[in-house]
PDB file of N, CA and C in Angstrom:
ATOM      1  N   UNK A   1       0.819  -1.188   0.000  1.00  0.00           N
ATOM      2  CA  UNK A   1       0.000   0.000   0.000  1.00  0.00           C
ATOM      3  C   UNK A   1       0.865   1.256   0.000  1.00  0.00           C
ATOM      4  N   UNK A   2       1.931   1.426   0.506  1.00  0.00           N
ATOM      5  CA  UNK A   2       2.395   2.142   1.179  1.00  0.00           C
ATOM      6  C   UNK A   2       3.367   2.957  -0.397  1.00  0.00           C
ATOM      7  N   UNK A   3       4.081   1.709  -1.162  1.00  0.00           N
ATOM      8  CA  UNK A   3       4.368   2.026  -2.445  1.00  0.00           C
ATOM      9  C   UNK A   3       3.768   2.413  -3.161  1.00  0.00           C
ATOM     10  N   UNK A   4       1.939   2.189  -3.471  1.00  0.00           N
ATOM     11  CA  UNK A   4       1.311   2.861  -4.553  1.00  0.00           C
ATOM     12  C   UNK A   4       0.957   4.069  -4.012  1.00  0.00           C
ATOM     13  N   UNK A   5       1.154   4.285  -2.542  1.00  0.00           N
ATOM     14  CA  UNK A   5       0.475   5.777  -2.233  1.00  0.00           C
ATOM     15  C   UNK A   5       1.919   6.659  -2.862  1.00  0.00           C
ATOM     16  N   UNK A   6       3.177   6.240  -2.636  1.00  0.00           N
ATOM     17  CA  UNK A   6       4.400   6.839  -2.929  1.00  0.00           C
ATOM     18  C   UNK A   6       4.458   7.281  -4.294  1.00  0.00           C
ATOM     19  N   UNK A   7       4.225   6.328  -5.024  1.00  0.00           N
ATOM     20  CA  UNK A   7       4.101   6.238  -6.734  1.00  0.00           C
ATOM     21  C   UNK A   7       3.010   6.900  -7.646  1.00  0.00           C
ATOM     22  N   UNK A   8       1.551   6.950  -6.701  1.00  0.00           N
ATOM     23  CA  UNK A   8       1.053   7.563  -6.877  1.00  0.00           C
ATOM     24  C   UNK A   8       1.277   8.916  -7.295  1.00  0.00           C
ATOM     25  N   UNK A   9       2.088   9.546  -6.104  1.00  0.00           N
ATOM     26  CA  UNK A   9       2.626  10.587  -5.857  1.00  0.00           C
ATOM     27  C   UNK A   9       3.955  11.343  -7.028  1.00  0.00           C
ATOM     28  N   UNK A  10       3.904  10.672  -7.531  1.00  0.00           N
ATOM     29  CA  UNK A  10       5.457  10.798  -8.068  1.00  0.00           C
ATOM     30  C   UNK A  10       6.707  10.116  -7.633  1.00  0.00           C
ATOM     31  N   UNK A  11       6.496   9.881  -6.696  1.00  0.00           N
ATOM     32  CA  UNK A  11       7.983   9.026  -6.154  1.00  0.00           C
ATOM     33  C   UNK A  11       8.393   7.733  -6.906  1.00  0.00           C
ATOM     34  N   UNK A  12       9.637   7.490  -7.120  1.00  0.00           N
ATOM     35  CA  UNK A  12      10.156   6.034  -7.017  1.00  0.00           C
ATOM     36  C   UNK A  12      10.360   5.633  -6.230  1.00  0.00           C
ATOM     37  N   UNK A  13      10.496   3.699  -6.161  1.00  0.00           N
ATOM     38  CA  UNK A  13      10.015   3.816  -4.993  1.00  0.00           C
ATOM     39  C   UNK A  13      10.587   2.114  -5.301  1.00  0.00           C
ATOM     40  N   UNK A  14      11.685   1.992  -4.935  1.00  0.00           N
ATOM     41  CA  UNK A  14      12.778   0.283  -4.274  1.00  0.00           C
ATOM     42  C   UNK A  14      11.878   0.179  -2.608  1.00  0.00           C
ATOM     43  N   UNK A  15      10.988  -0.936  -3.263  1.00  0.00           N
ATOM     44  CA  UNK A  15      10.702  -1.913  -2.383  1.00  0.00           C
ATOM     45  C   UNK A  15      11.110  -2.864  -1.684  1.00  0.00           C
ATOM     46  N   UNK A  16      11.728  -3.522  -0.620  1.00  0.00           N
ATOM     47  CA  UNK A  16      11.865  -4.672  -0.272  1.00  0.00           C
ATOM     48  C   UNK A  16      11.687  -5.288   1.258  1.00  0.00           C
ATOM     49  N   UNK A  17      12.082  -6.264   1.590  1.00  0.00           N
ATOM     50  CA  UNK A  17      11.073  -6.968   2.396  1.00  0.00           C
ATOM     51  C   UNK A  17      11.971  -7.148   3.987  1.00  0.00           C
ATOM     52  N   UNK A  18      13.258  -6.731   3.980  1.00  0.00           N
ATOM     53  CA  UNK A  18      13.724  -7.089   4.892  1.00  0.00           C
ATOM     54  C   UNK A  18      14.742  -5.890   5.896  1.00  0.00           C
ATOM     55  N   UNK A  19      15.382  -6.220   6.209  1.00  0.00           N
ATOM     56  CA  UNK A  19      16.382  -4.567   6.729  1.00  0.00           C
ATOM     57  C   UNK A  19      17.713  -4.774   5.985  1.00  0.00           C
ATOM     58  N   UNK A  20      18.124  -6.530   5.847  1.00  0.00           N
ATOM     59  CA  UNK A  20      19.480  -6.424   5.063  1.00  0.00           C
ATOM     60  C   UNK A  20      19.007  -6.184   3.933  1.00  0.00           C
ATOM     61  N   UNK A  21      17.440  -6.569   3.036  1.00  0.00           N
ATOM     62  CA  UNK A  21      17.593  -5.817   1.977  1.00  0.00           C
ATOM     63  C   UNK A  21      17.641  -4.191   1.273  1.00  0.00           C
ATOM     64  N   UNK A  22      17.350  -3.840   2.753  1.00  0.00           N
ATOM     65  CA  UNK A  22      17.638  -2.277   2.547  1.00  0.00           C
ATOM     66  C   UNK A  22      19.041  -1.787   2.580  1.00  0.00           C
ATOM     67  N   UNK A  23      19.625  -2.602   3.367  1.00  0.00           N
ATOM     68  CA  UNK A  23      20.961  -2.472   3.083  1.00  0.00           C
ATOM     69  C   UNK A  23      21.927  -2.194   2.053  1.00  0.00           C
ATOM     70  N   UNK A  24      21.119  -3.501   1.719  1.00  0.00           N
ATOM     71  CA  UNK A  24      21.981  -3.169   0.242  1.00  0.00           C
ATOM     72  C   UNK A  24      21.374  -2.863  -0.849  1.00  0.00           C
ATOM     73  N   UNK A  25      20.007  -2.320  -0.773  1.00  0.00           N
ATOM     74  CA  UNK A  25      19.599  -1.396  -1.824  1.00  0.00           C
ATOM     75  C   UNK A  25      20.680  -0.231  -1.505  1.00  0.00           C
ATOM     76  N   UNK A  26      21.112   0.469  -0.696  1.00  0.00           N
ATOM     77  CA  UNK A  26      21.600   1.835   0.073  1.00  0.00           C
ATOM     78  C   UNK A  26      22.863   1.291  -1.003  1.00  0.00           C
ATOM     79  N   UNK A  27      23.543   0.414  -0.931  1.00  0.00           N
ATOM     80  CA  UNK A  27      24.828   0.055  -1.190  1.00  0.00           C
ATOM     81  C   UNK A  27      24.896  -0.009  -2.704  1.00  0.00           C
ATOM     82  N   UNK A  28      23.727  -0.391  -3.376  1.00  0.00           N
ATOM     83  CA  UNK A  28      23.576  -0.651  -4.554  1.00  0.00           C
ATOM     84  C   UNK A  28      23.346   0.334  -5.552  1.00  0.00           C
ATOM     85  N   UNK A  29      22.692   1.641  -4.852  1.00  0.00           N
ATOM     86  CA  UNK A  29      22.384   2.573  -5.433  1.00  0.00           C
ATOM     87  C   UNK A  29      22.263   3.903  -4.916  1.00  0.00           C
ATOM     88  N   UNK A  30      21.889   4.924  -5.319  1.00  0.00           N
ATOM     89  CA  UNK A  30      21.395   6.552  -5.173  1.00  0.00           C
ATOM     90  C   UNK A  30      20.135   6.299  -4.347  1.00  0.00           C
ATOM     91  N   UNK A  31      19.674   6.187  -3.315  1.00  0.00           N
ATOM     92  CA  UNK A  31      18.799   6.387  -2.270  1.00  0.00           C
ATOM     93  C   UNK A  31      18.167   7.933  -1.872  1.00  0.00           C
ATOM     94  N   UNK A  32      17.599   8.656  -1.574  1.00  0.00           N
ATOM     95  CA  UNK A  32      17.044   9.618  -1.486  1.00  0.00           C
ATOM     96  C   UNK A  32      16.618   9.813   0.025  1.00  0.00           C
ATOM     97  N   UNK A  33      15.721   8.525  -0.009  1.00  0.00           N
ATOM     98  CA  UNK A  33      15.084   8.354   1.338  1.00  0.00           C
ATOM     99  C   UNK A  33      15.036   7.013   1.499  1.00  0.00           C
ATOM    100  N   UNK A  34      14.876   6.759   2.947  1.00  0.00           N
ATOM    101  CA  UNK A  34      14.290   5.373   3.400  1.00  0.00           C
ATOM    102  C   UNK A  34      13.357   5.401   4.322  1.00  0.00           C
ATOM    103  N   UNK A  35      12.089   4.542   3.932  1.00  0.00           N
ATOM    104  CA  UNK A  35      10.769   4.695   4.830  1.00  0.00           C
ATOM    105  C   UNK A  35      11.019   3.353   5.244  1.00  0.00           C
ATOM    106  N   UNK A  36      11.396   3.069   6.165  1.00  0.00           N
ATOM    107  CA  UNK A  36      11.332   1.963   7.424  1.00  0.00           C
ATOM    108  C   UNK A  36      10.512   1.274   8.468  1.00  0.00           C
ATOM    109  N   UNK A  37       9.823   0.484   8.400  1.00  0.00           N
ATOM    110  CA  UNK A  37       9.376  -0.362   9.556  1.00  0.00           C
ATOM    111  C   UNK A  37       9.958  -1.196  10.452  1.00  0.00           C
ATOM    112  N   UNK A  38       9.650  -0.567  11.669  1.00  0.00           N
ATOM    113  CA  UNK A  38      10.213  -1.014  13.077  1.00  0.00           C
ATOM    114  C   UNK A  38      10.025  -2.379  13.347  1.00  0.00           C
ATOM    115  N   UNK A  39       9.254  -2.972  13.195  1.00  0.00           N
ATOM    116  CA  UNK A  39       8.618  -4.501  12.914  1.00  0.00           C
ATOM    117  C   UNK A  39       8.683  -5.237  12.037  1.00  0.00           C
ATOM    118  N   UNK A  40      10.340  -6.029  11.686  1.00  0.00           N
ATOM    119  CA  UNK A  40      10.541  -6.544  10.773  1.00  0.00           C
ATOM    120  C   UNK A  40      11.432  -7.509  11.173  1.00  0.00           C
ATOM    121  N   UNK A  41      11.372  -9.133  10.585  1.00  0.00           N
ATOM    122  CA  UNK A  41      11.905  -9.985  10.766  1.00  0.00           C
ATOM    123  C   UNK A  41      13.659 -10.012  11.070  1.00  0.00           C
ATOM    124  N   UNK A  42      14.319 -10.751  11.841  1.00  0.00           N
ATOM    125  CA  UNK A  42      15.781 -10.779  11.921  1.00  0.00           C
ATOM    126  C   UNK A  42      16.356  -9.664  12.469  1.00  0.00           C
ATOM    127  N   UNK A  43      16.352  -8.334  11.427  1.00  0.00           N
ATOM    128  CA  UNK A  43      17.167  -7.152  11.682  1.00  0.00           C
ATOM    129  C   UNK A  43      15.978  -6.360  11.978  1.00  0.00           C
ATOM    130  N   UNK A  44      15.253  -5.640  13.207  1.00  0.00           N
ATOM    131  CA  UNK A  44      14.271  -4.674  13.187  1.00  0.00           C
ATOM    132  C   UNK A  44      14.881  -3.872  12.531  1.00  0.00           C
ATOM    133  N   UNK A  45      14.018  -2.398  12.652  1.00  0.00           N
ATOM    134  CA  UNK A  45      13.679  -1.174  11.979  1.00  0.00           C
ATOM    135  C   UNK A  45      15.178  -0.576  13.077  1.00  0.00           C
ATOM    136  N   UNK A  46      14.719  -0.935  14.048  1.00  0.00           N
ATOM    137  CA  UNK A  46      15.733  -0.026  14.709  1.00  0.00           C
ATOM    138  C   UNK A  46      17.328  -0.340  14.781  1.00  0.00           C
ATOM    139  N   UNK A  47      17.701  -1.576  14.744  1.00  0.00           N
ATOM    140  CA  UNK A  47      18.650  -1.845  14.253  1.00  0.00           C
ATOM    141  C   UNK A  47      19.020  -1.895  12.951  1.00  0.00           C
ATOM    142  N   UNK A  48      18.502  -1.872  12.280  1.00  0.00           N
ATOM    143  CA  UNK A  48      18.468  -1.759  10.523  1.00  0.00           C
ATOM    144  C   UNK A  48      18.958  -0.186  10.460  1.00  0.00           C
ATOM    145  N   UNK A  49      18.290   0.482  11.594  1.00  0.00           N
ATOM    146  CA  UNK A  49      18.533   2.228  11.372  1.00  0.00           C
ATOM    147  C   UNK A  49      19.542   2.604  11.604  1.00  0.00           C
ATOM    148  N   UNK A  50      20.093   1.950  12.828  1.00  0.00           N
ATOM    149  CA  UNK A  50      21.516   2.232  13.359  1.00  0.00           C
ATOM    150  C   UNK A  50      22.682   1.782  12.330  1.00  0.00           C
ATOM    151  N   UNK A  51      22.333   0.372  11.472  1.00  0.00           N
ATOM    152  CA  UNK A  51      23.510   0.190  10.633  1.00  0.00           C
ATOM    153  C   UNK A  51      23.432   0.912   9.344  1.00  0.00           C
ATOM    154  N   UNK A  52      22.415   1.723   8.802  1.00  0.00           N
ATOM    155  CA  UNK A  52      22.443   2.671   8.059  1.00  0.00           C
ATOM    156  C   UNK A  52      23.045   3.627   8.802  1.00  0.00           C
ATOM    157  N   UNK A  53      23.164   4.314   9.662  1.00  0.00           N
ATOM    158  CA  UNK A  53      23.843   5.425   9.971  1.00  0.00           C
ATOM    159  C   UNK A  53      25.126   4.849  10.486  1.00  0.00           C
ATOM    160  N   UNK A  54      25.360   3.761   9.749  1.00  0.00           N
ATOM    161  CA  UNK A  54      27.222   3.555  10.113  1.00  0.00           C
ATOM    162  C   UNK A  54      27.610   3.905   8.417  1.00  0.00           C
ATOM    163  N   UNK A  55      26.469   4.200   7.929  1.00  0.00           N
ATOM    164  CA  UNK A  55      27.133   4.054   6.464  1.00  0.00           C
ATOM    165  C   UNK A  55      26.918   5.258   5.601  1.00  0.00           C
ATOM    166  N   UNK A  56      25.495   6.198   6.026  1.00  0.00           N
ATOM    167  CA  UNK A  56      25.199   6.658   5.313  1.00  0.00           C
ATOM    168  C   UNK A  56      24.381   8.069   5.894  1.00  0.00           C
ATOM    169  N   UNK A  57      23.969   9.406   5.331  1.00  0.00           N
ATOM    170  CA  UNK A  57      23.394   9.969   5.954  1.00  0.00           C
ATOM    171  C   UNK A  57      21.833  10.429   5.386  1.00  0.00           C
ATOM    172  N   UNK A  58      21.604   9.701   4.778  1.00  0.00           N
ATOM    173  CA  UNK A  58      21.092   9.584   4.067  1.00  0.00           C
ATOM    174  C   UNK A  58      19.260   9.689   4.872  1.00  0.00           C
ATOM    175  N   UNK A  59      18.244  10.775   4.829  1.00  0.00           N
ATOM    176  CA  UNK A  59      17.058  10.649   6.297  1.00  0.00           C
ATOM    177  C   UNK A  59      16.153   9.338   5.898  1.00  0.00           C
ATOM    178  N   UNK A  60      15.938   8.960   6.838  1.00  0.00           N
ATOM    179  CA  UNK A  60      15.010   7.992   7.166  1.00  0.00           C
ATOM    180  C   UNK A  60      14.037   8.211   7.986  1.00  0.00           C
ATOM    181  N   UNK A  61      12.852   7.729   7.575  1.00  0.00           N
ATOM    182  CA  UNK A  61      11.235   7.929   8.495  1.00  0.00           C
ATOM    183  C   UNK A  61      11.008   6.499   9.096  1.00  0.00           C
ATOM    184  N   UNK A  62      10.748   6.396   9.874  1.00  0.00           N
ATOM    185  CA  UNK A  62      10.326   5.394  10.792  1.00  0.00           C
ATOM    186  C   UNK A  62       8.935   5.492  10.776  1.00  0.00           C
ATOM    187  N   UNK A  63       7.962   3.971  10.315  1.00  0.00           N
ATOM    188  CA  UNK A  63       6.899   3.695  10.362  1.00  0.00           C
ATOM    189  C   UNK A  63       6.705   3.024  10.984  1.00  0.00           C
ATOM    190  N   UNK A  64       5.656   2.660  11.833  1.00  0.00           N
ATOM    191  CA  UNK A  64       5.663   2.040  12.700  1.00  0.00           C
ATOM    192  C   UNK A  64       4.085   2.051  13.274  1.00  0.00           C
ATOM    193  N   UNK A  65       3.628   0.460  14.006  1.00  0.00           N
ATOM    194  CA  UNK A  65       2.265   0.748  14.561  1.00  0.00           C
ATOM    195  C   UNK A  65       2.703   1.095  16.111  1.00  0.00           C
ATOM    196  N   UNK A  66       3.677   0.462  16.186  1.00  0.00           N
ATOM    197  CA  UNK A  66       4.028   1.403  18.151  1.00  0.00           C
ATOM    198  C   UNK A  66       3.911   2.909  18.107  1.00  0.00           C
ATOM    199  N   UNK A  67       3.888   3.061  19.351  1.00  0.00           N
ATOM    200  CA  UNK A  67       3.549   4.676  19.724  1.00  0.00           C
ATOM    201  C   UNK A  67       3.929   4.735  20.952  1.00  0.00           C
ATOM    202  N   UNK A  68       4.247   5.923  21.196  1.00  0.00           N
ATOM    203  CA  UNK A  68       4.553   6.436  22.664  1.00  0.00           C
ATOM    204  C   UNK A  68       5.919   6.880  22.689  1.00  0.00           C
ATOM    205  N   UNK A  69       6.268   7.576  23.641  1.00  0.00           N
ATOM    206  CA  UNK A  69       7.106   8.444  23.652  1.00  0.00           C
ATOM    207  C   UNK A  69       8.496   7.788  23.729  1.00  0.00           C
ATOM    208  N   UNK A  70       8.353   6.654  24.133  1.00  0.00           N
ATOM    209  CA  UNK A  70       9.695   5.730  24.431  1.00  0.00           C
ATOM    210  C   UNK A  70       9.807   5.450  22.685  1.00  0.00           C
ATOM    211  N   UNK A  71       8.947   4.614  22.198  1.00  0.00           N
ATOM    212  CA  UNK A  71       9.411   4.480  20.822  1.00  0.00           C
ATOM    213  C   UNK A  71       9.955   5.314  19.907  1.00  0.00           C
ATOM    214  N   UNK A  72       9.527   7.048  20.235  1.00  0.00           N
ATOM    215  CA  UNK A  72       9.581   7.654  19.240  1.00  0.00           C
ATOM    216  C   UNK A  72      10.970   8.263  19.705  1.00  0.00           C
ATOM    217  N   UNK A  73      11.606   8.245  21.608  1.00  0.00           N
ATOM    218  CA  UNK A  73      13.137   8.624  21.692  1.00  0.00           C
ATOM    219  C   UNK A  73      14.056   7.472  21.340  1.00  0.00           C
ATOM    220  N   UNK A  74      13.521   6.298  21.283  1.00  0.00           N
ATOM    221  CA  UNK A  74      14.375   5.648  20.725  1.00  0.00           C
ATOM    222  C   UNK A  74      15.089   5.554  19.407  1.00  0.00           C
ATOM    223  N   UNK A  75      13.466   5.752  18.581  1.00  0.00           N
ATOM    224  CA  UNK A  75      14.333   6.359  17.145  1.00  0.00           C
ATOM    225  C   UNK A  75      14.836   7.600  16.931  1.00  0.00           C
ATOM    226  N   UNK A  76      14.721   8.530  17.407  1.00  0.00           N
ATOM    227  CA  UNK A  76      15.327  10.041  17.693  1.00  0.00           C
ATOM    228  C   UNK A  76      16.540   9.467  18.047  1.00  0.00           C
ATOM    229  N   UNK A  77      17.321   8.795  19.394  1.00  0.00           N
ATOM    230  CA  UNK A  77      19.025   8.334  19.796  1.00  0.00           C
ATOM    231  C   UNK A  77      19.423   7.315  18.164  1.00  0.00           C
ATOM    232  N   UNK A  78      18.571   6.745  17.515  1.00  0.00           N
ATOM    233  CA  UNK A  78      18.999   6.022  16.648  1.00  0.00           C
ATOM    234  C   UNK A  78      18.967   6.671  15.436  1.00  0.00           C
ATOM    235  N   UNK A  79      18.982   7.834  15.193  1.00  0.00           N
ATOM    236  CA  UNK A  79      19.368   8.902  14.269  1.00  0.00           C
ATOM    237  C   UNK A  79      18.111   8.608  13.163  1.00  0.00           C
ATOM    238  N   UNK A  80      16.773   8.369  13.341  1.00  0.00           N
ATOM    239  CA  UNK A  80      15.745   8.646  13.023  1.00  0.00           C
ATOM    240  C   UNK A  80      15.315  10.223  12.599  1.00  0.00           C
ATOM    241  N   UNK A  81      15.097  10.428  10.950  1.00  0.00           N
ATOM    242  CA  UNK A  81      14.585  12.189  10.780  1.00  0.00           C
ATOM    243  C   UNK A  81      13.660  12.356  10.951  1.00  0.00           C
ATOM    244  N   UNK A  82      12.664  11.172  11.429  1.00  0.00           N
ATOM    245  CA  UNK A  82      10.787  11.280  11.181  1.00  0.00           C
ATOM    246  C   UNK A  82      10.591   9.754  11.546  1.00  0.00           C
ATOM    247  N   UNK A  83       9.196  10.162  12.387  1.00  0.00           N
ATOM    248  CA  UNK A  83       8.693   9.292  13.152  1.00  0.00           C
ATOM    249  C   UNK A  83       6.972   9.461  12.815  1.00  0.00           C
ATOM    250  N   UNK A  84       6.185   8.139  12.028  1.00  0.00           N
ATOM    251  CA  UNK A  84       5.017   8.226  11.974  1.00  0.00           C
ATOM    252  C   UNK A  84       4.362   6.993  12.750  1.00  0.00           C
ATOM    253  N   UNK A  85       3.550   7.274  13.368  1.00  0.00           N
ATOM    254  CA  UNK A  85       2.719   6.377  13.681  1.00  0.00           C
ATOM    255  C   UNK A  85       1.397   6.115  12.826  1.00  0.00           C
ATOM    256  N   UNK A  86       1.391   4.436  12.968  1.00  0.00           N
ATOM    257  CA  UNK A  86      -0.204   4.054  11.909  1.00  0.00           C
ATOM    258  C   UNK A  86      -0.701   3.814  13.149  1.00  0.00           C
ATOM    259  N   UNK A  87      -2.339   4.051  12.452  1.00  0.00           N
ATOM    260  CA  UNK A  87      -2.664   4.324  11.182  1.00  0.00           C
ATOM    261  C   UNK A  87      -2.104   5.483  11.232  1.00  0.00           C
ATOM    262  N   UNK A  88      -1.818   6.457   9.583  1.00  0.00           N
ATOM    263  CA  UNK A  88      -1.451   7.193   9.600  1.00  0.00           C
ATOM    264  C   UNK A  88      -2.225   8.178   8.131  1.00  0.00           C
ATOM    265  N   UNK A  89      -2.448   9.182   8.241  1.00  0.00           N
ATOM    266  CA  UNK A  89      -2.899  10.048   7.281  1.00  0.00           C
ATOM    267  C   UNK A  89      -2.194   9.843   5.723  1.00  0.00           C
ATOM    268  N   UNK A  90      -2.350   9.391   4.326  1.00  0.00           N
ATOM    269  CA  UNK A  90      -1.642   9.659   3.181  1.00  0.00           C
ATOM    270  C   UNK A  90      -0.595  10.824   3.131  1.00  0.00           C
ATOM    271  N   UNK A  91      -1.534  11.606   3.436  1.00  0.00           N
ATOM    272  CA  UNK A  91      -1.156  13.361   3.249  1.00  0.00           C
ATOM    273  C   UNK A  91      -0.059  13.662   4.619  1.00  0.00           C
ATOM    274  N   UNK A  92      -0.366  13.107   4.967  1.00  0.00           N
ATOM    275  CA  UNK A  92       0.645  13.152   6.769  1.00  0.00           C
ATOM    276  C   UNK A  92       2.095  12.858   6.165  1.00  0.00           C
ATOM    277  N   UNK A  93       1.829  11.542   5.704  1.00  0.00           N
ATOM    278  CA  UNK A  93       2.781  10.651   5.291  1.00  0.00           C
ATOM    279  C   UNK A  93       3.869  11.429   4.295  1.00  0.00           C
ATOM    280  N   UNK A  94       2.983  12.157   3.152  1.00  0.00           N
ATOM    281  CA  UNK A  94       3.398  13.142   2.216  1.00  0.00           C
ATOM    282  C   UNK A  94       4.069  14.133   2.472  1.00  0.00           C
ATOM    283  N   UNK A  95       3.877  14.886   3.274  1.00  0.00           N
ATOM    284  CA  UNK A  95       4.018  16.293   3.667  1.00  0.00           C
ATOM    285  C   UNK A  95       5.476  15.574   4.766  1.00  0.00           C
ATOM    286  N   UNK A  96       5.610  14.600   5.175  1.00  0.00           N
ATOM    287  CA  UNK A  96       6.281  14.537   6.180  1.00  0.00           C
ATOM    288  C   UNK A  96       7.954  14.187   5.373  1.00  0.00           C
ATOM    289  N   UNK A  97       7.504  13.223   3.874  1.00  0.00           N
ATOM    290  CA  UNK A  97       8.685  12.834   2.858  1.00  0.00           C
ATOM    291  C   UNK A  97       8.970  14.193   2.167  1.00  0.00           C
ATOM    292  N   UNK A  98       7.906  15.231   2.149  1.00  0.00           N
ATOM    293  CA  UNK A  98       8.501  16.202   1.189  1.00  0.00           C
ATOM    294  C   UNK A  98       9.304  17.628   1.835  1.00  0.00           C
ATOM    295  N   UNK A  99       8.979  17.824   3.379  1.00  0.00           N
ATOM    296  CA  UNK A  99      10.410  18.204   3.945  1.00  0.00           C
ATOM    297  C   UNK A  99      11.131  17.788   4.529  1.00  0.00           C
ATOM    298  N   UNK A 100      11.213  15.966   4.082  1.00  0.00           N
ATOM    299  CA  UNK A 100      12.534  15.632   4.920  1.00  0.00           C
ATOM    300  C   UNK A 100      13.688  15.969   2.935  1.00  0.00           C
ATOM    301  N   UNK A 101      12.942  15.571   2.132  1.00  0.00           N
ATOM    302  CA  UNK A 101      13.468  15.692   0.770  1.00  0.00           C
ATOM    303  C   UNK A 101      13.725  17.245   0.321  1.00  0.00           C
ATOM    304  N   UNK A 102      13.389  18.596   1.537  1.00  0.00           N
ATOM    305  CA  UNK A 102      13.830  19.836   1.011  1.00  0.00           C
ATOM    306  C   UNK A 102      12.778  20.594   1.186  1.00  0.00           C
ATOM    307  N   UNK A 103      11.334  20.618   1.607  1.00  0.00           N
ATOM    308  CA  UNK A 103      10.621  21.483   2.271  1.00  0.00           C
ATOM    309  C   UNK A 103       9.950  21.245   0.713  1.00  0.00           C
ATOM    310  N   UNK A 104       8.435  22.081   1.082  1.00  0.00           N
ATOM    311  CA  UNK A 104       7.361  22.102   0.354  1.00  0.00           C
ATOM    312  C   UNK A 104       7.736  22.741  -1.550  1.00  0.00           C
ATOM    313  N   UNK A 105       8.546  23.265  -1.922  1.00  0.00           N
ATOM    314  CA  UNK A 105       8.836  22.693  -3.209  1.00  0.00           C
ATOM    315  C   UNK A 105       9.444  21.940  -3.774  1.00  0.00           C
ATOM    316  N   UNK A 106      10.303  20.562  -2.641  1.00  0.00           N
ATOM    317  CA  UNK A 106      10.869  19.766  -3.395  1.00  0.00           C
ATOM    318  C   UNK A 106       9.701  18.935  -4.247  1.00  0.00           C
ATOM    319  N   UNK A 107      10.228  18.531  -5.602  1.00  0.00           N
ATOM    320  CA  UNK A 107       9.388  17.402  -6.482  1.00  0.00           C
ATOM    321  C   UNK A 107       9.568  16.186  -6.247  1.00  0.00           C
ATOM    322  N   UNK A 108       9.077  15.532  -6.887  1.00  0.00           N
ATOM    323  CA  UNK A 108       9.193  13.652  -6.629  1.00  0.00           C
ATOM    324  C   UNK A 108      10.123  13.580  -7.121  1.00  0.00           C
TER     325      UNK A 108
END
């Protein structure tokens, strides 16, 4: 879902299913952004986040169905640029990728 709302949008948009495969999408290519879930097999979101920021500076949003203030300082110490909680608004979601990508006239 989360890709056709992106694509919708204009964005491209490297999908995949795991945290090492984000890895090495990062490694493989020109990355922009990474939208991350905290709840993911083997490597969570949050460790997945921390070994991106051994590599790269690249902002990352943290998605996530947890909430609360502990979750959201945890990804803040784990060099998290954005923190959404689901459910979550499209437009939330939008507005939140388009000033981490440069404020309200960056394009897709």
């Amino acid at each position: 879902m989360l890709s056709v709302v992106l694509e919708r949008a204009g964005y491209e948009v490297v999908a995949v299913g795991s945290g090492q495969e984000c890895l090495d999408a990062l490694a493989d290519g020109a990355i922009d952004l990474v939208v991350l879930d905290v709840e993911m097999p083997s490597l969570d979101g949050w460790d997945t986040l921390s070994a991106i920021r051994a590599i790269s500076t690249v902002p990352v949003m943290l998605v996530t169905a947890l909430s609360g203030d502990d979750h959201r300082a945890r990804s803040t110490e784990r060099g998290a640029d954005a923190f959404v909680s689901k459910p979550f608004l499209n437009r939330e979601l939008l507005l939140t990728i388009r000033g981490l990508l440069g404020g309200p006239d960056a394009a897709p």
